[in-house]
PDB file of N, CA and C in Angstrom:
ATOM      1  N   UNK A   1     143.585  17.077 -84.092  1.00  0.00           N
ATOM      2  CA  UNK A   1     143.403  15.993 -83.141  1.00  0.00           C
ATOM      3  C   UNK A   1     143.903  14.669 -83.728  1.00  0.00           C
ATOM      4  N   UNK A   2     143.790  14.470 -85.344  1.00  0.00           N
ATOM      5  CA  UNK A   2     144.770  13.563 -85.400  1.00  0.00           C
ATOM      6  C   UNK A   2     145.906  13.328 -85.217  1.00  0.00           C
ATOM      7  N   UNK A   3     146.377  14.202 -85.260  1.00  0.00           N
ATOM      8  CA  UNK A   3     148.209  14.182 -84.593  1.00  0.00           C
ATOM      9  C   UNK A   3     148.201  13.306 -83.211  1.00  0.00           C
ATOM     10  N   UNK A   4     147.535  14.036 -82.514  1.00  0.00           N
ATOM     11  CA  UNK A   4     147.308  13.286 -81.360  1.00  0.00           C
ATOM     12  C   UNK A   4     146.962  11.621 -80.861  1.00  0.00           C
ATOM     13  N   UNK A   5     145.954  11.598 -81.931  1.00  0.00           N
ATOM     14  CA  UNK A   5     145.714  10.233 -82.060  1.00  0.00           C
ATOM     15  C   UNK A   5     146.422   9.234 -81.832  1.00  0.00           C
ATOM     16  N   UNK A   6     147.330   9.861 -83.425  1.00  0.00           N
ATOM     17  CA  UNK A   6     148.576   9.069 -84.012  1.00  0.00           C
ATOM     18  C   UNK A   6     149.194   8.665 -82.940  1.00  0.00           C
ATOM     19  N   UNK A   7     149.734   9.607 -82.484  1.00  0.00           N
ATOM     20  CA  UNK A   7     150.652   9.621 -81.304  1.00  0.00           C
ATOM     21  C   UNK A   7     150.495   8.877 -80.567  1.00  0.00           C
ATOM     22  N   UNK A   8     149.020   8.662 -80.087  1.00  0.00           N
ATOM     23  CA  UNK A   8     148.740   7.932 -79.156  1.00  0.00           C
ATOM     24  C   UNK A   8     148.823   6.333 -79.446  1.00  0.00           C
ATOM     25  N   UNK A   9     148.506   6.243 -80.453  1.00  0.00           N
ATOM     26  CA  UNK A   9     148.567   4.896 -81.437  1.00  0.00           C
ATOM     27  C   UNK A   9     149.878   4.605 -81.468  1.00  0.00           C
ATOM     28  N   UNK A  10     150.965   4.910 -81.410  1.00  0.00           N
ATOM     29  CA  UNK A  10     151.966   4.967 -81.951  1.00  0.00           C
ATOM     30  C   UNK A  10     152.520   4.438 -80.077  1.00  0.00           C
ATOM     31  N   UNK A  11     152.201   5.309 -79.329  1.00  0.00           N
ATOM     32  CA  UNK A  11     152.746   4.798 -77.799  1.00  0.00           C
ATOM     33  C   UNK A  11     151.874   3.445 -77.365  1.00  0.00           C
ATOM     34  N   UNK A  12     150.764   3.469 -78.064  1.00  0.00           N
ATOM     35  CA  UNK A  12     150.090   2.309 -77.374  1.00  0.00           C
ATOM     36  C   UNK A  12     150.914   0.790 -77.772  1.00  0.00           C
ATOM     37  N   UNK A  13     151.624   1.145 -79.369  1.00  0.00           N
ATOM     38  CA  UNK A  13     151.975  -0.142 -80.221  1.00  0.00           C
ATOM     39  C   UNK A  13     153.172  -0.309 -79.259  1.00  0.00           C
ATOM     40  N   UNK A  14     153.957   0.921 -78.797  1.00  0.00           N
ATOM     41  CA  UNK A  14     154.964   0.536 -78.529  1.00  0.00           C
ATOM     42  C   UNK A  14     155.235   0.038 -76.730  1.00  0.00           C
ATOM     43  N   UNK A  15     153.659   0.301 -76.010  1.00  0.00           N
ATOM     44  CA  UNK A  15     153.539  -0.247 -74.670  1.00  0.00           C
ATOM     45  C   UNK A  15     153.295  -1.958 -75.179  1.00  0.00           C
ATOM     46  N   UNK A  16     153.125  -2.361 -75.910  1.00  0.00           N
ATOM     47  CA  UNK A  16     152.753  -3.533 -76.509  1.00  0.00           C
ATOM     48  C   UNK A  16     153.961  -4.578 -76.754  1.00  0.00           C
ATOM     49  N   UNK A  17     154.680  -3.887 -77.433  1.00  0.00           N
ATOM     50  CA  UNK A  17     156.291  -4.510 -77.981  1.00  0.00           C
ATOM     51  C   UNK A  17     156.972  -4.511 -76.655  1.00  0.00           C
ATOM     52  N   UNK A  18     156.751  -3.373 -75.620  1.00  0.00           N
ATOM     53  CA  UNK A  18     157.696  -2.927 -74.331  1.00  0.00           C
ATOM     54  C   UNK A  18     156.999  -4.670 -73.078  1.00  0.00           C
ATOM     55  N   UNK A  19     155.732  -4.778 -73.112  1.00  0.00           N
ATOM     56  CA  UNK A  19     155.384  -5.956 -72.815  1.00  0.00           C
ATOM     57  C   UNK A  19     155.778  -7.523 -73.321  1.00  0.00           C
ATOM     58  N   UNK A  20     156.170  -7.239 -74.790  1.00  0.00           N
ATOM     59  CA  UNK A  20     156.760  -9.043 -75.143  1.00  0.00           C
ATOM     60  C   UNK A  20     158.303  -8.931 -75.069  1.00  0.00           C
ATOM     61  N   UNK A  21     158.788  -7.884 -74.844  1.00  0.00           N
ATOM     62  CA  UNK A  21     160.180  -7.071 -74.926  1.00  0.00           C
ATOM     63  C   UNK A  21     160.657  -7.762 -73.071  1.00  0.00           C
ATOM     64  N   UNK A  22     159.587  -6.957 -72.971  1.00  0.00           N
ATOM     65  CA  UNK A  22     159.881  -8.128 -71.009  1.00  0.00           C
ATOM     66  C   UNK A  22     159.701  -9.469 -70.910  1.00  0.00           C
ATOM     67  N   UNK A  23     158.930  -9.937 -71.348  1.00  0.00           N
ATOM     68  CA  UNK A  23     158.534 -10.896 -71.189  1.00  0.00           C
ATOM     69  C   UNK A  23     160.246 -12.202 -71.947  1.00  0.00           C
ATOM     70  N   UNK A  24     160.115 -11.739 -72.970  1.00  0.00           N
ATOM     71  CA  UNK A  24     161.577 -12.234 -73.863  1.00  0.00           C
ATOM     72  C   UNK A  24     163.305 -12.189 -72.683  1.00  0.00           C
ATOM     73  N   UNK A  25     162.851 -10.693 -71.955  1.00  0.00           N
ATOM     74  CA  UNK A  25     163.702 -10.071 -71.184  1.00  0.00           C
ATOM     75  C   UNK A  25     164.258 -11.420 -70.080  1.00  0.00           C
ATOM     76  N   UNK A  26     162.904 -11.529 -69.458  1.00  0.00           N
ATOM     77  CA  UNK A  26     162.995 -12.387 -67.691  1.00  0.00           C
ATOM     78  C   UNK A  26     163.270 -13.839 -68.927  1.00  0.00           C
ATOM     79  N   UNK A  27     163.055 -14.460 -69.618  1.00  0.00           N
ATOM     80  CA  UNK A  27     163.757 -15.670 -70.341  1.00  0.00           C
ATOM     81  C   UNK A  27     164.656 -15.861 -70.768  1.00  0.00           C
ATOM     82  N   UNK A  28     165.129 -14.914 -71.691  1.00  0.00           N
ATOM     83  CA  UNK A  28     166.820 -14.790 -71.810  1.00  0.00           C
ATOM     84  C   UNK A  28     167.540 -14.637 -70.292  1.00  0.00           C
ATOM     85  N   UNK A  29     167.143 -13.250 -70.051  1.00  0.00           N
ATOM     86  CA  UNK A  29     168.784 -13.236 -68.937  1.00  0.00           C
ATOM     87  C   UNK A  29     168.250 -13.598 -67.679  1.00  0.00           C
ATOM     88  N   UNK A  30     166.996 -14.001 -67.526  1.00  0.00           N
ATOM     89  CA  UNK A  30     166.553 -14.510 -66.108  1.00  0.00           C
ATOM     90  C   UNK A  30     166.405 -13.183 -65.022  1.00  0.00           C
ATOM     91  N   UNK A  31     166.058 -12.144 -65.498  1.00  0.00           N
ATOM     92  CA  UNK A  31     165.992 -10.962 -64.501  1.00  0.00           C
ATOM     93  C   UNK A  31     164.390 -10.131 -63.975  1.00  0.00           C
ATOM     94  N   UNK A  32     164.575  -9.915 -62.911  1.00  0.00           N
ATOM     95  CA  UNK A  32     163.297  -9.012 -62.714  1.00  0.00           C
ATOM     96  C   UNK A  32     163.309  -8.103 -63.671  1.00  0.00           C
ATOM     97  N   UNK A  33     164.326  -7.643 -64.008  1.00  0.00           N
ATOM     98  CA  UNK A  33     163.934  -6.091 -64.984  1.00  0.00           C
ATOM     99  C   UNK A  33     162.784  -6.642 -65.882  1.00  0.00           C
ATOM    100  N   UNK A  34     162.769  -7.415 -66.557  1.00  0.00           N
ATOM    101  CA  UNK A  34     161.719  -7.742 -67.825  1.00  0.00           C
ATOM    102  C   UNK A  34     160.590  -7.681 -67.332  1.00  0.00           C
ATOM    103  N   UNK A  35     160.209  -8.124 -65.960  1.00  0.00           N
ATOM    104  CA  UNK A  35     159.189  -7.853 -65.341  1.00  0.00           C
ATOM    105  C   UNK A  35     158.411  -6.718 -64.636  1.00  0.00           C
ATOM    106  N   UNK A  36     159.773  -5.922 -64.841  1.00  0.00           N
ATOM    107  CA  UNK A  36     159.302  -4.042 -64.436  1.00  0.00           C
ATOM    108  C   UNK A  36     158.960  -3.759 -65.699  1.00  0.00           C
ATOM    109  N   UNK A  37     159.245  -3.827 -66.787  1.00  0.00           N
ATOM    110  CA  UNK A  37     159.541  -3.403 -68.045  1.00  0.00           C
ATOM    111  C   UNK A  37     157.961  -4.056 -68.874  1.00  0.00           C
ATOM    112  N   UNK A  38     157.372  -4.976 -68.508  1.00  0.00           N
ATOM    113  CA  UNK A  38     156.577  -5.681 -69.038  1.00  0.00           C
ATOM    114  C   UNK A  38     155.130  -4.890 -67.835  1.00  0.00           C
ATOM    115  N   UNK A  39     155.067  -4.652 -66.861  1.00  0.00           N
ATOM    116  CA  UNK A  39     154.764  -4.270 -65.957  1.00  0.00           C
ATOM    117  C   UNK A  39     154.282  -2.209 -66.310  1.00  0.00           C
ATOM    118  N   UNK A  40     155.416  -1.497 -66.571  1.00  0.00           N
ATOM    119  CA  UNK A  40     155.114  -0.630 -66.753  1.00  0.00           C
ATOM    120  C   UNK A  40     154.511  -0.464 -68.296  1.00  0.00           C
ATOM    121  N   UNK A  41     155.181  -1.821 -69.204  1.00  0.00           N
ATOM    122  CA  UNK A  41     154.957  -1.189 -70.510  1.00  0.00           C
ATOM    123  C   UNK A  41     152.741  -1.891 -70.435  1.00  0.00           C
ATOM    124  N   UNK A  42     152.447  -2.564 -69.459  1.00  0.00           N
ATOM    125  CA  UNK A  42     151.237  -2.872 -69.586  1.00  0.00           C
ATOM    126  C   UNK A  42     149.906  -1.623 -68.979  1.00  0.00           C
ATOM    127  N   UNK A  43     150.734  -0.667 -67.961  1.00  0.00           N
ATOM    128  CA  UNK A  43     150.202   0.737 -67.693  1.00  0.00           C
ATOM    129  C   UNK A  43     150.348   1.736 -69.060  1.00  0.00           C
ATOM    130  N   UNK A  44     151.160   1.384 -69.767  1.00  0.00           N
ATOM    131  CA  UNK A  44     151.359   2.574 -70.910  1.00  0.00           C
ATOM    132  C   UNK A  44     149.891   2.062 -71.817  1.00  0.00           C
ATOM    133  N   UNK A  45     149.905   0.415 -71.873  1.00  0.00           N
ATOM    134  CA  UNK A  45     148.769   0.514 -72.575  1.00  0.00           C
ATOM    135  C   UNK A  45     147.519   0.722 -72.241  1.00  0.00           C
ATOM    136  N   UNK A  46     146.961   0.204 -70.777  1.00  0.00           N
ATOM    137  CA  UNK A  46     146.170   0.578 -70.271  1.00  0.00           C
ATOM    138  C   UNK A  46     145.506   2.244 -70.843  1.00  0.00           C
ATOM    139  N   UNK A  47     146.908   2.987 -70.436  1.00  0.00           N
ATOM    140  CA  UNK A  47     146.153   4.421 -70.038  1.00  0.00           C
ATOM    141  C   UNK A  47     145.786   5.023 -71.579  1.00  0.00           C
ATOM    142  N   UNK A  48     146.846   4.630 -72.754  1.00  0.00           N
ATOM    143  CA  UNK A  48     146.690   5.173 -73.770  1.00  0.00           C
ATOM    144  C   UNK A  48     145.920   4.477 -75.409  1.00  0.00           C
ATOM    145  N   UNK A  49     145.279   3.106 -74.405  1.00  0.00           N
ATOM    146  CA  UNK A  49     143.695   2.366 -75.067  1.00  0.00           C
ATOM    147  C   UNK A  49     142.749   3.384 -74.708  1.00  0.00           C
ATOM    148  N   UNK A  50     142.599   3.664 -73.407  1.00  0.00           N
ATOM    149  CA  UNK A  50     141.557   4.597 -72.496  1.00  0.00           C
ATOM    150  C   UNK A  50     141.678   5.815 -73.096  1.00  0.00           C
ATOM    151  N   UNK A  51     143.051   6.490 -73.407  1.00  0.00           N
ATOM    152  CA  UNK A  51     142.573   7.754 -74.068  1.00  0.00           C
ATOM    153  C   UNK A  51     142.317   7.816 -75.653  1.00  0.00           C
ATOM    154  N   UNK A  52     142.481   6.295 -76.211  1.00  0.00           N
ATOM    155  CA  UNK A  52     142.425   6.253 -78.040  1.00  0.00           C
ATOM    156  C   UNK A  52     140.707   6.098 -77.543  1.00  0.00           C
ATOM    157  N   UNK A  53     140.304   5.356 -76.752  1.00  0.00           N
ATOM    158  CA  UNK A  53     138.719   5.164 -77.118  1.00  0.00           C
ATOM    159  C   UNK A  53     137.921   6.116 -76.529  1.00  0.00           C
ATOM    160  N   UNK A  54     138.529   7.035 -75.614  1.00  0.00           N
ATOM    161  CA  UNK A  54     137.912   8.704 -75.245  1.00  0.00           C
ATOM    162  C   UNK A  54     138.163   9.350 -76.277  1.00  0.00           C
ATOM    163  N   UNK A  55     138.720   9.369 -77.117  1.00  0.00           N
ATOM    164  CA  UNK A  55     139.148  10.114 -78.264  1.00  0.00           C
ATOM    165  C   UNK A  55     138.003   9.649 -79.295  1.00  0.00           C
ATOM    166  N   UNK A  56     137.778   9.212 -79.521  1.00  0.00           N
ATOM    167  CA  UNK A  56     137.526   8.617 -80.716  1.00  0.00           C
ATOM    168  C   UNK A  56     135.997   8.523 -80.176  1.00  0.00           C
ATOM    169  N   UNK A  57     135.248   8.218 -79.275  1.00  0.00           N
ATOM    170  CA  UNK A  57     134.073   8.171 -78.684  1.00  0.00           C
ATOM    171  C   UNK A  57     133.497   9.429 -78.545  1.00  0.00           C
ATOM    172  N   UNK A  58     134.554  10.323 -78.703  1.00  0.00           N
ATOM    173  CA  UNK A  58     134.144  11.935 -78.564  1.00  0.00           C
ATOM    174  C   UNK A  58     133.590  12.645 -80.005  1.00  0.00           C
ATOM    175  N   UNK A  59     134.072  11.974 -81.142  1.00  0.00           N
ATOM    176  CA  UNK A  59     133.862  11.998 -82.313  1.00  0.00           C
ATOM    177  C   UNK A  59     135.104  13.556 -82.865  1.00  0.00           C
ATOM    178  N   UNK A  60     135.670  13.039 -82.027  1.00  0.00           N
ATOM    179  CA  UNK A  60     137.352  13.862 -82.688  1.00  0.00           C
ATOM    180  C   UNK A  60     138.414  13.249 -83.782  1.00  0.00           C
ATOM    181  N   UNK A  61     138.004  11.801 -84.173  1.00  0.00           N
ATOM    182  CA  UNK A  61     138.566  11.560 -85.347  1.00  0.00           C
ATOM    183  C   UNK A  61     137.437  10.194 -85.742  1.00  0.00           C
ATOM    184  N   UNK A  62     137.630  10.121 -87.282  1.00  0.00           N
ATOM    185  CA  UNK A  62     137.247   9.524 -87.856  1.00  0.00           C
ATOM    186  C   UNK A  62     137.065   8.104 -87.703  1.00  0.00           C
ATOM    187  N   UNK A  63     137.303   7.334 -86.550  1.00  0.00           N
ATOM    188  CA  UNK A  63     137.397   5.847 -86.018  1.00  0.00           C
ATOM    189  C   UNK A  63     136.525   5.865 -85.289  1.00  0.00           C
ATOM    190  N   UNK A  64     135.493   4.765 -86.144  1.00  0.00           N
ATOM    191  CA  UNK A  64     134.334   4.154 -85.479  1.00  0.00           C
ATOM    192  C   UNK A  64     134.627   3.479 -83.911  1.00  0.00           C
ATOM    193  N   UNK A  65     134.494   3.220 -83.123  1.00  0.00           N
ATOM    194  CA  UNK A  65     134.062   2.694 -81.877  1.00  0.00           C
ATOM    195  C   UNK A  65     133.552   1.576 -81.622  1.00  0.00           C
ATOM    196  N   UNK A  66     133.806  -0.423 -81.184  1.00  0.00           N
ATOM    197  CA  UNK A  66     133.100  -0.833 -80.960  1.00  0.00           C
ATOM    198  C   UNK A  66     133.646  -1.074 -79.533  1.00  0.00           C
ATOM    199  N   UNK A  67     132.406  -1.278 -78.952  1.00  0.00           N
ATOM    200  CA  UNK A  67     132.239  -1.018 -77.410  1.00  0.00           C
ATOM    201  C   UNK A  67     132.514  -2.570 -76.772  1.00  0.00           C
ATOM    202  N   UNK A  68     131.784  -3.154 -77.390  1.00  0.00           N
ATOM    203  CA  UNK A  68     132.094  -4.986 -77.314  1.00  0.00           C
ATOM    204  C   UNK A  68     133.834  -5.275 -77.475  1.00  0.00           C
ATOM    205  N   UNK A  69     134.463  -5.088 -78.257  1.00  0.00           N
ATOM    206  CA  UNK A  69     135.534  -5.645 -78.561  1.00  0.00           C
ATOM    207  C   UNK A  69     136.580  -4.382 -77.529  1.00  0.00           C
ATOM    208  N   UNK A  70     136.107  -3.226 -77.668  1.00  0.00           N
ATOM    209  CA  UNK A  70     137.346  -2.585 -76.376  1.00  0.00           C
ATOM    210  C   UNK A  70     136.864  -3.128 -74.803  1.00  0.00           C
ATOM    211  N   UNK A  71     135.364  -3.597 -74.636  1.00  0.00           N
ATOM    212  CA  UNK A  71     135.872  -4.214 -73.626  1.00  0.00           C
ATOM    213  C   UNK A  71     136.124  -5.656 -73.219  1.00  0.00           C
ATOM    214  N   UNK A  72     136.155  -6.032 -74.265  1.00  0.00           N
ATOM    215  CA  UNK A  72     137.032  -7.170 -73.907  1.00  0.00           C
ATOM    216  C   UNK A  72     138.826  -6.926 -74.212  1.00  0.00           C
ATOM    217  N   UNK A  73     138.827  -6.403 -74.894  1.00  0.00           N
ATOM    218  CA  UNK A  73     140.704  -6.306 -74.830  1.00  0.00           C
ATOM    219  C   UNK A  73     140.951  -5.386 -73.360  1.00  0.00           C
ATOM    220  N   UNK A  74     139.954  -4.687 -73.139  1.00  0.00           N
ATOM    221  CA  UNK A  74     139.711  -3.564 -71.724  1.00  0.00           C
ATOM    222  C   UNK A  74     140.897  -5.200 -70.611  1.00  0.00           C
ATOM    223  N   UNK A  75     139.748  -5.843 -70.681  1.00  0.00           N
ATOM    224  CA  UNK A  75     139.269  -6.949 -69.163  1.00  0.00           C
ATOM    225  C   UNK A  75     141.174  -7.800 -69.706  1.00  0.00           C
ATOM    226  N   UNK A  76     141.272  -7.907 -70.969  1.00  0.00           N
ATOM    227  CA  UNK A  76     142.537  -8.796 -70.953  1.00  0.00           C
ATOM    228  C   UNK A  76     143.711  -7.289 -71.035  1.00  0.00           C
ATOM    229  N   UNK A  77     143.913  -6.440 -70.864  1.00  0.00           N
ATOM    230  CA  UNK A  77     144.713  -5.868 -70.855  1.00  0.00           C
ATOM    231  C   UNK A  77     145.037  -5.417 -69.357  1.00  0.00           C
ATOM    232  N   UNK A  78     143.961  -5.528 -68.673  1.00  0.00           N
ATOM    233  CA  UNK A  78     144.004  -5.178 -67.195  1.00  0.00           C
ATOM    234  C   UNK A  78     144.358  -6.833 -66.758  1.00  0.00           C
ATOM    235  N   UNK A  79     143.857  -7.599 -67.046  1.00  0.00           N
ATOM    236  CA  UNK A  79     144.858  -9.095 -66.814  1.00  0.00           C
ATOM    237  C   UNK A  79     146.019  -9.422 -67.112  1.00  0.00           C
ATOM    238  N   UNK A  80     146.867  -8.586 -68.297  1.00  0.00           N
ATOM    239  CA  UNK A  80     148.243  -8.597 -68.321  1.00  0.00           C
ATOM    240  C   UNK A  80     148.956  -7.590 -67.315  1.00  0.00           C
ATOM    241  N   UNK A  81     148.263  -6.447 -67.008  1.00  0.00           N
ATOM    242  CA  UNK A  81     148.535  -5.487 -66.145  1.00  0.00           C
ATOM    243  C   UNK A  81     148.803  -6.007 -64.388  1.00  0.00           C
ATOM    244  N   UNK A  82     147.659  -6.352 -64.220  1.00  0.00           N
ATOM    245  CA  UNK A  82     147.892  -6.945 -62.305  1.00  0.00           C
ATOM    246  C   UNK A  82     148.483  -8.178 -62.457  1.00  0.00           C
ATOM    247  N   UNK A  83     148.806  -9.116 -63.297  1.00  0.00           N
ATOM    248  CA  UNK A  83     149.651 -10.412 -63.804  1.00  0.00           C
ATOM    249  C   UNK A  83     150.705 -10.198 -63.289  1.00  0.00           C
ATOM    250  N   UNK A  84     150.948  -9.023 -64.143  1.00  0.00           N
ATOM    251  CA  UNK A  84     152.461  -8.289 -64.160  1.00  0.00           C
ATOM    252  C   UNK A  84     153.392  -8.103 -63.054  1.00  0.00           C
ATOM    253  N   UNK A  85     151.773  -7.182 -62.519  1.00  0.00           N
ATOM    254  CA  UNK A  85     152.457  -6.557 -61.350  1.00  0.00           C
ATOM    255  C   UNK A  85     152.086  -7.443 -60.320  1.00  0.00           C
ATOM    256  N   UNK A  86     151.883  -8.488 -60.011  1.00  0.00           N
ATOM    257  CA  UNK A  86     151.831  -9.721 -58.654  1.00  0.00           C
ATOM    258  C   UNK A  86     152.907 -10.026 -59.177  1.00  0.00           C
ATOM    259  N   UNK A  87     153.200 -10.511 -60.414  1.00  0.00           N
ATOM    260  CA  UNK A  87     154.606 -11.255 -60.763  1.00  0.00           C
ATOM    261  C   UNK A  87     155.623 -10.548 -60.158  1.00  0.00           C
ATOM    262  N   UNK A  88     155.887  -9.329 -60.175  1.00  0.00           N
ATOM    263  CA  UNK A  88     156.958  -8.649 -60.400  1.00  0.00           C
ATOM    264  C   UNK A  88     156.991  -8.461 -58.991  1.00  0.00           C
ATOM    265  N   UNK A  89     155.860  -8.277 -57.925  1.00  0.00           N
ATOM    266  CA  UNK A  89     156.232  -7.989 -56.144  1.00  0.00           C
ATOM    267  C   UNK A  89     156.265  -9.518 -55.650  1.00  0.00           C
ATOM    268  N   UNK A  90     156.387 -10.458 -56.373  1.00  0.00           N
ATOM    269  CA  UNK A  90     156.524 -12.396 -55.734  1.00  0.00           C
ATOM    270  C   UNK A  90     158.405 -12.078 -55.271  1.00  0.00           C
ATOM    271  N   UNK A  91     158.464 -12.714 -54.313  1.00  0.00           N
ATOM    272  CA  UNK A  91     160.175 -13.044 -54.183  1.00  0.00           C
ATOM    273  C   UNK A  91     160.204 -14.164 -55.363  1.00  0.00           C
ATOM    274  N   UNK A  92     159.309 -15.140 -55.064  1.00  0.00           N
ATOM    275  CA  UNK A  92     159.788 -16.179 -56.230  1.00  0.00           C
ATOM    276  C   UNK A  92     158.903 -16.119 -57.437  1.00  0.00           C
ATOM    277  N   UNK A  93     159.411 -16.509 -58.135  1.00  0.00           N
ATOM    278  CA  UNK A  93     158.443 -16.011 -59.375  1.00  0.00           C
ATOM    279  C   UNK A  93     158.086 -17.395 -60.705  1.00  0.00           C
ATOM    280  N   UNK A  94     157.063 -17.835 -61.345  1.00  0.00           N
ATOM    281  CA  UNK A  94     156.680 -18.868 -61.550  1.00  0.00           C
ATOM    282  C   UNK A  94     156.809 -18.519 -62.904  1.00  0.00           C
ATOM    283  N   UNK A  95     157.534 -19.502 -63.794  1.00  0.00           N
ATOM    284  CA  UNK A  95     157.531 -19.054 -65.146  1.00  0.00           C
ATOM    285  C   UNK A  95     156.230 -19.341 -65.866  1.00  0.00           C
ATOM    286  N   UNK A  96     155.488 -19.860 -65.259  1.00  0.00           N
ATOM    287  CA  UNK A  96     154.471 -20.445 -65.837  1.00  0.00           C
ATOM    288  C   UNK A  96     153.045 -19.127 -65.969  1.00  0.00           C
ATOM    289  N   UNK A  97     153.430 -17.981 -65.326  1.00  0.00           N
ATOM    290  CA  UNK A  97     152.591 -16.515 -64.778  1.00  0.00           C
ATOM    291  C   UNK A  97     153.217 -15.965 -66.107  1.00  0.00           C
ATOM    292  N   UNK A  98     154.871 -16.151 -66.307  1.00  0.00           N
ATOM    293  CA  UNK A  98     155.486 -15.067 -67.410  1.00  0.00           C
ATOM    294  C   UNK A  98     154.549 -15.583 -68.775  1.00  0.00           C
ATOM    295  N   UNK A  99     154.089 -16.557 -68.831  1.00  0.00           N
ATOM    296  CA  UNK A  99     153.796 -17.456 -69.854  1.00  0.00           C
ATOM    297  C   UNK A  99     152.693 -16.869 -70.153  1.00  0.00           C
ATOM    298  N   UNK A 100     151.534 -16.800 -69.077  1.00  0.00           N
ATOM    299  CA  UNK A 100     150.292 -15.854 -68.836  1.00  0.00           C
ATOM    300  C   UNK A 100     150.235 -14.794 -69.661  1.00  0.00           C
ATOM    301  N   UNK A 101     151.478 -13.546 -68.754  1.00  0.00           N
ATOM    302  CA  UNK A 101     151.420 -12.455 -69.196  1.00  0.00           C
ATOM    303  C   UNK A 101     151.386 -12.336 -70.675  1.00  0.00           C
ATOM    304  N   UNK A 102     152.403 -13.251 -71.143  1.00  0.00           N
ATOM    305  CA  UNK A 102     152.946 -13.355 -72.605  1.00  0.00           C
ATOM    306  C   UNK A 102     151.779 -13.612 -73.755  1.00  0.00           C
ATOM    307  N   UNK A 103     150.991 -14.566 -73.555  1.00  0.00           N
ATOM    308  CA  UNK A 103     149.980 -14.834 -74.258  1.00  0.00           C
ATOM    309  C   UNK A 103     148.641 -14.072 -74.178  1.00  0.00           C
ATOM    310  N   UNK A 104     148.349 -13.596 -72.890  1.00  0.00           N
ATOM    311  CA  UNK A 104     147.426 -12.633 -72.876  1.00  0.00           C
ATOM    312  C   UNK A 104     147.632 -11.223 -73.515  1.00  0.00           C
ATOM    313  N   UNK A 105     148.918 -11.157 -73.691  1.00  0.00           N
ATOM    314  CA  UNK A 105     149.125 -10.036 -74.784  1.00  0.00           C
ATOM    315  C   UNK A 105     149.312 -10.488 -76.230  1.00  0.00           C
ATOM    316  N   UNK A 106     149.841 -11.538 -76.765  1.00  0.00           N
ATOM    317  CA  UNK A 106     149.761 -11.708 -77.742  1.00  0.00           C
ATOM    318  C   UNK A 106     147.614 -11.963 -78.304  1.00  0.00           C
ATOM    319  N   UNK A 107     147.458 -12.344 -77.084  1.00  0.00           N
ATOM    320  CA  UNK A 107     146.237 -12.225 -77.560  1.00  0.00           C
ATOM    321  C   UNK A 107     145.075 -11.195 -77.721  1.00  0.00           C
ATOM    322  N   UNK A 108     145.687 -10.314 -76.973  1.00  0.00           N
ATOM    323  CA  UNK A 108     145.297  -8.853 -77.351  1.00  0.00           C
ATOM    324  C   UNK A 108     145.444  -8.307 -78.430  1.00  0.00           C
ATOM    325  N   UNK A 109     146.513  -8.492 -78.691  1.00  0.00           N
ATOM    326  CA  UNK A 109     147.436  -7.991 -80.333  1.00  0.00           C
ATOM    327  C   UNK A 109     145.967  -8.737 -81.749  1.00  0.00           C
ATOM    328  N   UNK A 110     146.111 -10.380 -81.188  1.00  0.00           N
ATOM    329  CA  UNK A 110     144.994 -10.896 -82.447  1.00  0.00           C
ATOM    330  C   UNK A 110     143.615 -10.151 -82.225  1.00  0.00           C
ATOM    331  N   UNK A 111     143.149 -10.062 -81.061  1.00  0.00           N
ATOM    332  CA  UNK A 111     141.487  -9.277 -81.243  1.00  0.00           C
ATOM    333  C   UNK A 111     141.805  -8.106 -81.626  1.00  0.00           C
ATOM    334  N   UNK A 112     142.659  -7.339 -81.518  1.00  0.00           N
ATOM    335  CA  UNK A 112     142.869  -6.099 -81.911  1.00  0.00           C
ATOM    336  C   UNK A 112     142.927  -6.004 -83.492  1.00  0.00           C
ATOM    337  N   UNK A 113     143.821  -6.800 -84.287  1.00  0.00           N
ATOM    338  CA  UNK A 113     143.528  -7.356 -85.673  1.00  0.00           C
ATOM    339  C   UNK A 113     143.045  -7.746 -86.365  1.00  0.00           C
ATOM    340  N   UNK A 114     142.381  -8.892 -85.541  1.00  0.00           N
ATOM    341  CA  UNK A 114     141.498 -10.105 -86.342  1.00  0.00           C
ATOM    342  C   UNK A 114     139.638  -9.692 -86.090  1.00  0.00           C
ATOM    343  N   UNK A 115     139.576  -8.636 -85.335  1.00  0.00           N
ATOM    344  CA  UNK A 115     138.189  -8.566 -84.569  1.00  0.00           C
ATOM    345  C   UNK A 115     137.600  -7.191 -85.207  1.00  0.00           C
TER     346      UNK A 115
END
């Protein structure tokens, strides 16, 4: 089951990078894509936080659990998530939302580290 873990750890880091990866995206070349891309990469993390802390809550690997700090990255990861995705169905779109998305993930990244 650690394999699995890993794995999962490993897609979650990279739904993470796929979110500042968009976000960088719609500022450089000015395109919706960064905003599909930031959008889906915020469902990758969603689903595969949810299955690292079912995992791990099950007592299938060795990583303690705190319940306080996943749900708060829970509540800001689902705020980069519907951010995303209002941003991304707007005809016009407010850079000041990309800005949102952007920091609410970088600030996920610090509680995830620092917490």
């Amino acid at each position: 089951m650690d394999f699995v873990y890993d794995l999962l750890v490993l897609l979650h880091l990279l739904g993470m990078a796929g979110i500042l990866a968009g976000v960088v995206t719609y500022f450089v070349a000015g395109s919706r894509t960064g905003l599909g891309i930031t959008t889906y990469s915020g469902g990758l993390q969603l689903l595969t936080g949810l299955a690292l802390v079912g995992i791990a809550s099950a007592d299938l690997v060795d990583t303690p659990v705190n319940n306080v700090k996943i749900a708060v990255k829970l509540v800001i990861a689902l705020g980069v998530f519907v951010h995303a995705l209002v941003l991304w169905r707007r005809t016009e779109i407010r850079r000041q939302g990309v800005y949102v998305v952007g920091g609410l993930a970088v600030a996920n990244v610090v509680i995830a580290v620092l917490w």
